[in-house]
PDB file of N, CA and C in Angstrom:
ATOM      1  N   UNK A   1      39.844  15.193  17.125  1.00  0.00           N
ATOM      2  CA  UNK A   1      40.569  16.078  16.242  1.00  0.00           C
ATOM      3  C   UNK A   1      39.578  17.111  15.697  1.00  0.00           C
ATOM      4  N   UNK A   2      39.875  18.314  15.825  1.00  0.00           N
ATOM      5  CA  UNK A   2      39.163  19.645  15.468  1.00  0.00           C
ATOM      6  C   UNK A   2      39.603  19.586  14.230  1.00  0.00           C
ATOM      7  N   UNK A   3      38.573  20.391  13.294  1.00  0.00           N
ATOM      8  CA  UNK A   3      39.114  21.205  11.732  1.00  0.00           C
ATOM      9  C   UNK A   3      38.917  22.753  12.110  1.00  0.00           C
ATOM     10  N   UNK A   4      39.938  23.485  11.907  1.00  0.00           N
ATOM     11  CA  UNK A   4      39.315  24.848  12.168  1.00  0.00           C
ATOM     12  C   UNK A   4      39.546  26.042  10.683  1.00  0.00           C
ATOM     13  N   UNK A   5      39.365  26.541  10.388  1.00  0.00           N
ATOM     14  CA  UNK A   5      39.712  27.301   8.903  1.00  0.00           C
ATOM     15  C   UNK A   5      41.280  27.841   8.373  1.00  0.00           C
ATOM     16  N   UNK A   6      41.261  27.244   7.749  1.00  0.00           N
ATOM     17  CA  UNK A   6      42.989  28.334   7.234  1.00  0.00           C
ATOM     18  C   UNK A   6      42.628  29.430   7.354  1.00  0.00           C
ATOM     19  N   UNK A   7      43.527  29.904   7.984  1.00  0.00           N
ATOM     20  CA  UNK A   7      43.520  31.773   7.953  1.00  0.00           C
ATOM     21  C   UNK A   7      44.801  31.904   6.625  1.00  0.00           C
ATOM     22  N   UNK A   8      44.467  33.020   5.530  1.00  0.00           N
ATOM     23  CA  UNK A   8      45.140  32.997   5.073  1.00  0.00           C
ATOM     24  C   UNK A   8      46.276  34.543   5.186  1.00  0.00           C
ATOM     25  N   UNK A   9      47.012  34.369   4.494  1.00  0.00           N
ATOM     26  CA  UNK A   9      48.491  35.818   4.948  1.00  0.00           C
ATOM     27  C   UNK A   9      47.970  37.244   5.243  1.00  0.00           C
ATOM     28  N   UNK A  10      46.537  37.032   3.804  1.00  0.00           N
ATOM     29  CA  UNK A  10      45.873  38.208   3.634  1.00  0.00           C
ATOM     30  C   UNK A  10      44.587  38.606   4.485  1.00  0.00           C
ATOM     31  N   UNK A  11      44.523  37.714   5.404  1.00  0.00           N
ATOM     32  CA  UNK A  11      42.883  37.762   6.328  1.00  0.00           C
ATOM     33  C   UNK A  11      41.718  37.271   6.109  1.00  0.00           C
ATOM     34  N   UNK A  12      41.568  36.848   6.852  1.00  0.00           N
ATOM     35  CA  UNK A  12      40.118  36.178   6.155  1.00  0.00           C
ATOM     36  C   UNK A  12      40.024  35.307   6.191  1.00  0.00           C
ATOM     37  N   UNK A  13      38.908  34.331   6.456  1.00  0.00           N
ATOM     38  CA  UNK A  13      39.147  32.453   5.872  1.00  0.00           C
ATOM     39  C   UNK A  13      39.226  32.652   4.637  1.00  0.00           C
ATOM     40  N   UNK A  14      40.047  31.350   3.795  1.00  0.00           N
ATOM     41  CA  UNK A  14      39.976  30.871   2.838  1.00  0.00           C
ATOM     42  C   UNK A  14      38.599  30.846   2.045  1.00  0.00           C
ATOM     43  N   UNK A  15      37.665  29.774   2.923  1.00  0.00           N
ATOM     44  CA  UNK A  15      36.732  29.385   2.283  1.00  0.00           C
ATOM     45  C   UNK A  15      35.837  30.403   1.942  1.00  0.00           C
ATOM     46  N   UNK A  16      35.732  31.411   3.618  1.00  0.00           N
ATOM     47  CA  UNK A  16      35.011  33.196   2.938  1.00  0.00           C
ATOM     48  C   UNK A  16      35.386  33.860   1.957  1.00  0.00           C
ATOM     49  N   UNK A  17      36.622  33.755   1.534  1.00  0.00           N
ATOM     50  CA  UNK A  17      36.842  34.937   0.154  1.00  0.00           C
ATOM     51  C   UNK A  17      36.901  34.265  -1.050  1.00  0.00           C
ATOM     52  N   UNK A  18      37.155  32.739  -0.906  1.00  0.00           N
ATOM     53  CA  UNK A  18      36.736  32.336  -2.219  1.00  0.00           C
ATOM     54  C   UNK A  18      35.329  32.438  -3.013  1.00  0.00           C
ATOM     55  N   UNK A  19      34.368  32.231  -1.835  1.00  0.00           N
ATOM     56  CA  UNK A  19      33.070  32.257  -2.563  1.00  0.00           C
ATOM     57  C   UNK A  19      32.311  33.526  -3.370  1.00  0.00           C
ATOM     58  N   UNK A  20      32.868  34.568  -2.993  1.00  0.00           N
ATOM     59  CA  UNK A  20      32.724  35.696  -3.855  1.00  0.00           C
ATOM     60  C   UNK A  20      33.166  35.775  -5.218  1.00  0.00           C
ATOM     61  N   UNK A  21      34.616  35.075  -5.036  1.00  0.00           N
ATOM     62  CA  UNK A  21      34.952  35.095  -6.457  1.00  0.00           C
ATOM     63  C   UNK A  21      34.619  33.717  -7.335  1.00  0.00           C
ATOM     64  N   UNK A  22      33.857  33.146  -6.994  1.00  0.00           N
ATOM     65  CA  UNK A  22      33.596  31.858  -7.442  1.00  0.00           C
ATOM     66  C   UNK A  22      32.383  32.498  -8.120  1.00  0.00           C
ATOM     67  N   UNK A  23      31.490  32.803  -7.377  1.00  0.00           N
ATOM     68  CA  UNK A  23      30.171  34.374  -7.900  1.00  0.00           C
ATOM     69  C   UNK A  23      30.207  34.996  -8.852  1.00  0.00           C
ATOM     70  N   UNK A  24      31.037  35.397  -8.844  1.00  0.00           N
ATOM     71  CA  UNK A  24      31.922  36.700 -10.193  1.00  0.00           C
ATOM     72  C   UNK A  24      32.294  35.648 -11.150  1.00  0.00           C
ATOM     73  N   UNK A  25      33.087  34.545 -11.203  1.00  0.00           N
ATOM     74  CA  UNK A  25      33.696  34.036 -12.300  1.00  0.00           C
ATOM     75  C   UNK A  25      32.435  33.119 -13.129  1.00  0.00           C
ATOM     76  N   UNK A  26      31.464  32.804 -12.508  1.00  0.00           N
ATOM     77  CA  UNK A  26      30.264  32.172 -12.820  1.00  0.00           C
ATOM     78  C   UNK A  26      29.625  33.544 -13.099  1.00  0.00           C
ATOM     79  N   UNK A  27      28.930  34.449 -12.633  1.00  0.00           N
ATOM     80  CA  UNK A  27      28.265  35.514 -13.630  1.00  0.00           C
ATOM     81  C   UNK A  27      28.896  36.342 -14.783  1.00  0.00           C
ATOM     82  N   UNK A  28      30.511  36.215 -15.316  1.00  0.00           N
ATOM     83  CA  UNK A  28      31.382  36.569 -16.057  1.00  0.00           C
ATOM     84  C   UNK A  28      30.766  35.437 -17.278  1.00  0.00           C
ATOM     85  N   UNK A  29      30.964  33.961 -16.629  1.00  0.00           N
ATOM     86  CA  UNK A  29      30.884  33.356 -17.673  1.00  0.00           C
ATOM     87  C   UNK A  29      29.276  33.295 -18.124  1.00  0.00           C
ATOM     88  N   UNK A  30      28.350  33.277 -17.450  1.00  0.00           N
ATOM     89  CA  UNK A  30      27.204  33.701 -18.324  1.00  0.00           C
ATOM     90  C   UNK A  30      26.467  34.792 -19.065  1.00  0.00           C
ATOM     91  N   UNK A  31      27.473  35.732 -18.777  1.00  0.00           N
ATOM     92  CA  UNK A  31      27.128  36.930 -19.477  1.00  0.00           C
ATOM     93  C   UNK A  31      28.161  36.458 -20.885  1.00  0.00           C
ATOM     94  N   UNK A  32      29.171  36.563 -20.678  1.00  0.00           N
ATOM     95  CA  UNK A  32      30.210  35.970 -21.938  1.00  0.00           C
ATOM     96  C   UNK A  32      28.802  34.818 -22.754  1.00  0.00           C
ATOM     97  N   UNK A  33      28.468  33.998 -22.144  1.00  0.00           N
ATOM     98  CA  UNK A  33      27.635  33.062 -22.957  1.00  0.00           C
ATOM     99  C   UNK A  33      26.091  33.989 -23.363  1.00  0.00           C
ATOM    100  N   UNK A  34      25.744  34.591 -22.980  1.00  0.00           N
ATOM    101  CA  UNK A  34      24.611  35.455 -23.262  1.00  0.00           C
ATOM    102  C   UNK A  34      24.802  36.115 -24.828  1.00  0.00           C
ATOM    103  N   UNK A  35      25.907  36.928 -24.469  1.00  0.00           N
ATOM    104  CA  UNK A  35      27.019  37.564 -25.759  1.00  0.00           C
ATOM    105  C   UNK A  35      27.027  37.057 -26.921  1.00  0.00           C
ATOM    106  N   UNK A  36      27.840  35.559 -26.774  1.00  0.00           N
ATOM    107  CA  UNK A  36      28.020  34.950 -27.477  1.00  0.00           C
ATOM    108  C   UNK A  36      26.614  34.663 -28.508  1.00  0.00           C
ATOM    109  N   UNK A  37      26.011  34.546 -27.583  1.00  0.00           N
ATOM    110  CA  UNK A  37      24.377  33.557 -28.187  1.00  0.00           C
ATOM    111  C   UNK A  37      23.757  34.945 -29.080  1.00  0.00           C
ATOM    112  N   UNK A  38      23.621  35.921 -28.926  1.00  0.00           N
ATOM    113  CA  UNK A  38      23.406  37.354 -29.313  1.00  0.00           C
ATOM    114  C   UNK A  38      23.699  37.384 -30.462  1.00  0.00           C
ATOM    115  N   UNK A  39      25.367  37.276 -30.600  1.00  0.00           N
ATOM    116  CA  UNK A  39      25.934  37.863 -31.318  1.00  0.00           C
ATOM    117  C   UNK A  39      25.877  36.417 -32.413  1.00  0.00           C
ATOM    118  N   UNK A  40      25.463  35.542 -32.727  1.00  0.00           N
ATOM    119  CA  UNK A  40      25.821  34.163 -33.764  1.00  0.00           C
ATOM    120  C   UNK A  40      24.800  33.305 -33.385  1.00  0.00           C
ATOM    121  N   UNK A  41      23.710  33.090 -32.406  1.00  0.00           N
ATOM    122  CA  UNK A  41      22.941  32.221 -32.773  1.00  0.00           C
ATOM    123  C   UNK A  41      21.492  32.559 -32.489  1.00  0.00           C
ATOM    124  N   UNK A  42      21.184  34.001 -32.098  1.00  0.00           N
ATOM    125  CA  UNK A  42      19.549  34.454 -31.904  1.00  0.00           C
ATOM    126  C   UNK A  42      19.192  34.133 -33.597  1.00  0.00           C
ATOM    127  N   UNK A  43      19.874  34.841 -34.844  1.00  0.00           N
ATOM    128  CA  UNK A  43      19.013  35.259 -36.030  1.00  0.00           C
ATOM    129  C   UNK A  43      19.539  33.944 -37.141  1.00  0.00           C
ATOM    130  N   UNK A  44      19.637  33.156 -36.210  1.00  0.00           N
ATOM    131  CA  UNK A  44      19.788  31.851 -37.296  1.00  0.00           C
ATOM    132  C   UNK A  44      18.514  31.180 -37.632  1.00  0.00           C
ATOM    133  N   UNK A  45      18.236  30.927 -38.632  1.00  0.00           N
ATOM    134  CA  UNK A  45      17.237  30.187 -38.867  1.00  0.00           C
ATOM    135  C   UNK A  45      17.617  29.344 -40.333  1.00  0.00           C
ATOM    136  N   UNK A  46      16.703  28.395 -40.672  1.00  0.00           N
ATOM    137  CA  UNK A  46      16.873  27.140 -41.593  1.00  0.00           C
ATOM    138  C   UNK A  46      15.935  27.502 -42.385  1.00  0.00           C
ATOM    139  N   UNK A  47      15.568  27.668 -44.141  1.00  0.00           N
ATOM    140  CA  UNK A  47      14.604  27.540 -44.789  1.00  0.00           C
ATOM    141  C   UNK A  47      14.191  26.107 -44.987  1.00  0.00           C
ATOM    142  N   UNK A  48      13.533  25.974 -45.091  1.00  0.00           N
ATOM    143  CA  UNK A  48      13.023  24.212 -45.402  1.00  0.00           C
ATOM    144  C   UNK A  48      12.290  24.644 -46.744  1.00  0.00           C
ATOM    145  N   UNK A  49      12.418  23.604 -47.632  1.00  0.00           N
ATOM    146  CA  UNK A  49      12.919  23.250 -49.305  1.00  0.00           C
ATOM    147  C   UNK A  49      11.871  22.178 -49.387  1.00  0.00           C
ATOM    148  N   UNK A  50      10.635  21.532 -49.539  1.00  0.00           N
ATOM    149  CA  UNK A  50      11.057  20.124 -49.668  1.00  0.00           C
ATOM    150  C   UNK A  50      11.705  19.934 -51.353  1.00  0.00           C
ATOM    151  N   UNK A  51      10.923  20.564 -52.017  1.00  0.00           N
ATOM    152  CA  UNK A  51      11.542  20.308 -53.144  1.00  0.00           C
ATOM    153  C   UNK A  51      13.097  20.106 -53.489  1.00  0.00           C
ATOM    154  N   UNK A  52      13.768  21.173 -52.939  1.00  0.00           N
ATOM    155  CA  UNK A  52      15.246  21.065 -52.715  1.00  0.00           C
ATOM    156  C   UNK A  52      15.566  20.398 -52.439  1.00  0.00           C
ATOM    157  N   UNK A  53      15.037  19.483 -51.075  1.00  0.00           N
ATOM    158  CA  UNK A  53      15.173  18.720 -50.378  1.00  0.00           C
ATOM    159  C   UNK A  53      15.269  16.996 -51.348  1.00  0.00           C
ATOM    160  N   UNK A  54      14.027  16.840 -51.968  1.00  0.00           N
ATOM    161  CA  UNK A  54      13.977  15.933 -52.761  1.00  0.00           C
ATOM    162  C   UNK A  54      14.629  15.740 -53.947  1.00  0.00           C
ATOM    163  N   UNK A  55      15.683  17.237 -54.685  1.00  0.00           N
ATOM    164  CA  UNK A  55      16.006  16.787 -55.650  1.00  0.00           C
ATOM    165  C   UNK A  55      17.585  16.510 -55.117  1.00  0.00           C
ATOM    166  N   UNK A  56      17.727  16.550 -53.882  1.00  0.00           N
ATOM    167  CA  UNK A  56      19.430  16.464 -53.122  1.00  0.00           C
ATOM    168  C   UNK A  56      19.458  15.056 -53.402  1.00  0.00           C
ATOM    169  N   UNK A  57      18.200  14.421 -53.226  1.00  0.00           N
ATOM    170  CA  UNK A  57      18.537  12.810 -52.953  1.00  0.00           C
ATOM    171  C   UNK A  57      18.095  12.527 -53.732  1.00  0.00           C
ATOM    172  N   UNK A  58      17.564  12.862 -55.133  1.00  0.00           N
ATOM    173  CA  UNK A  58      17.636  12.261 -56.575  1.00  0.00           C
ATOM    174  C   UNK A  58      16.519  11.858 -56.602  1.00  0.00           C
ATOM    175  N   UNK A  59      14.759  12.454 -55.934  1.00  0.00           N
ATOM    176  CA  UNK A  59      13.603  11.749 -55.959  1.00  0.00           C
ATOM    177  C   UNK A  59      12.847  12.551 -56.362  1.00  0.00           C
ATOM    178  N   UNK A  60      12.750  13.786 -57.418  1.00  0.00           N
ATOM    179  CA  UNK A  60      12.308  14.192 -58.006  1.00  0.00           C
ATOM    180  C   UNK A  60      11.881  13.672 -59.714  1.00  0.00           C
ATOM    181  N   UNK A  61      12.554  12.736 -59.980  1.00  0.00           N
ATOM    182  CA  UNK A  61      12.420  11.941 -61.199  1.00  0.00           C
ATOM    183  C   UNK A  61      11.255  10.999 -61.010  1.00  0.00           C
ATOM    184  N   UNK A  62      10.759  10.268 -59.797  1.00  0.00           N
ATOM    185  CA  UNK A  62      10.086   9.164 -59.851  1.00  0.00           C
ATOM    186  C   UNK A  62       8.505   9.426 -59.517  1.00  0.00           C
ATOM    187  N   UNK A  63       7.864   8.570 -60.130  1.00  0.00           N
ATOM    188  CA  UNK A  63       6.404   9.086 -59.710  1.00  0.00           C
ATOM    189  C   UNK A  63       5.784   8.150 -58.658  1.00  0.00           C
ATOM    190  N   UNK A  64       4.955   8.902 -58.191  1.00  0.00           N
ATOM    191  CA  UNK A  64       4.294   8.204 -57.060  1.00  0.00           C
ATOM    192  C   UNK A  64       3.003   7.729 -57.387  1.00  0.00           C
ATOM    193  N   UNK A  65       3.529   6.409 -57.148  1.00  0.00           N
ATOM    194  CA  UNK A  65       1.235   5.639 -57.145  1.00  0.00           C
ATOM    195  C   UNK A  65       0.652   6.293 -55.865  1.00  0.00           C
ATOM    196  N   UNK A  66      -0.511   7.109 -56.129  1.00  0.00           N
ATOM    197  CA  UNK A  66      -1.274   7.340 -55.431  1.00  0.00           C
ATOM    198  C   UNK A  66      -2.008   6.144 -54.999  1.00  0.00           C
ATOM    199  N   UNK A  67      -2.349   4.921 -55.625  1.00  0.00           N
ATOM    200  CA  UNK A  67      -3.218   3.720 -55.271  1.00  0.00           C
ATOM    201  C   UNK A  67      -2.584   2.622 -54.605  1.00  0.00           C
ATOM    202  N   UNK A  68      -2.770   2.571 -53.457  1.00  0.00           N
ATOM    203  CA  UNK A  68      -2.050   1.006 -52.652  1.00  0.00           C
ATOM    204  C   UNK A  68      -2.629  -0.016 -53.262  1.00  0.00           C
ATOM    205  N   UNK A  69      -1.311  -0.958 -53.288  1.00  0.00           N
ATOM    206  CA  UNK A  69      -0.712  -1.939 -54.005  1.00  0.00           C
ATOM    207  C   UNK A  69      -0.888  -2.992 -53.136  1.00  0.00           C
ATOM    208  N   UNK A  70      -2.225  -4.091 -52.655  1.00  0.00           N
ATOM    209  CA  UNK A  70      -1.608  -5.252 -51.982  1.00  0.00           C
ATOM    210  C   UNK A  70      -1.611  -6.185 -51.892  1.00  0.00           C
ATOM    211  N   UNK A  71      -0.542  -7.201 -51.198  1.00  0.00           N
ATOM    212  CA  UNK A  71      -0.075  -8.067 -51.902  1.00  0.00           C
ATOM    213  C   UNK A  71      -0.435  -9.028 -50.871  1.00  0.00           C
ATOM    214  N   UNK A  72      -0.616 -10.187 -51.522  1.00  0.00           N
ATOM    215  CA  UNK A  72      -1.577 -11.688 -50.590  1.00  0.00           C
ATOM    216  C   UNK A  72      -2.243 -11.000 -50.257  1.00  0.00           C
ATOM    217  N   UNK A  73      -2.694 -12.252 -48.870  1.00  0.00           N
ATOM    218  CA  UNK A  73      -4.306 -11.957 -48.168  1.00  0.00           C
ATOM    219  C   UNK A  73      -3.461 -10.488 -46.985  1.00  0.00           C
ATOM    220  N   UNK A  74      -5.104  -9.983 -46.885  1.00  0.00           N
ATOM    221  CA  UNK A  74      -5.214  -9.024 -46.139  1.00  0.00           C
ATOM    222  C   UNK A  74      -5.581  -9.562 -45.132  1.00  0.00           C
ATOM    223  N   UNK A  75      -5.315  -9.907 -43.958  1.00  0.00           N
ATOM    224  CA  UNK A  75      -5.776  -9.768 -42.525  1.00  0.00           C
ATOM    225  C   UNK A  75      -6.530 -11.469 -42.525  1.00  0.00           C
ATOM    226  N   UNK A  76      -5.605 -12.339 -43.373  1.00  0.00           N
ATOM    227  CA  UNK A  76      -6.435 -13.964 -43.377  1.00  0.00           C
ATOM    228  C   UNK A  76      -7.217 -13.881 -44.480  1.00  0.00           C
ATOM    229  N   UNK A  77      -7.888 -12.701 -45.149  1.00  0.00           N
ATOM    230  CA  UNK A  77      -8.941 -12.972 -46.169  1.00  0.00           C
ATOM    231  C   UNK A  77      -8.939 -13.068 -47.303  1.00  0.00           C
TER     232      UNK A  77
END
């Protein structure tokens, strides 16, 4: 049993004229995504706070021992 190509009404194989437009609809959509990225996510950026940061979660009140604290033996000794 042979496979041989659909010819379609309009000429051409099938499989030849699809791949052009398969081309086009894939460089459509990455230019559309190029666009997109341009236009809403090149000039985004985040400030970083820590302070802000620390008083979101309520740890600006507490003080910190600079001096470790330890507890039993160290290492058997």
């Amino acid at each position: 049993m042979t496979h041989t190509a659909r010819v379609s009404p309009a000429g051409g194989t099938a499989p030849a004229r699809l791949a052009p437009r398969i081309a086009l609809v894939l460089a459509l959509k990455v230019l559309g995504l190029a666009v997109l990225w341009l236009l809403f996510v090149r000039d985004q950026r985040v400030a970083v706070d820590a302070r802000g940061t620390a008083s979101a979660f309520g740890l600006l009140g507490t003080q910190q021992d600079s001096s470790l604290k330890s507890e039993g033996n160290v290492h058997g000794q």
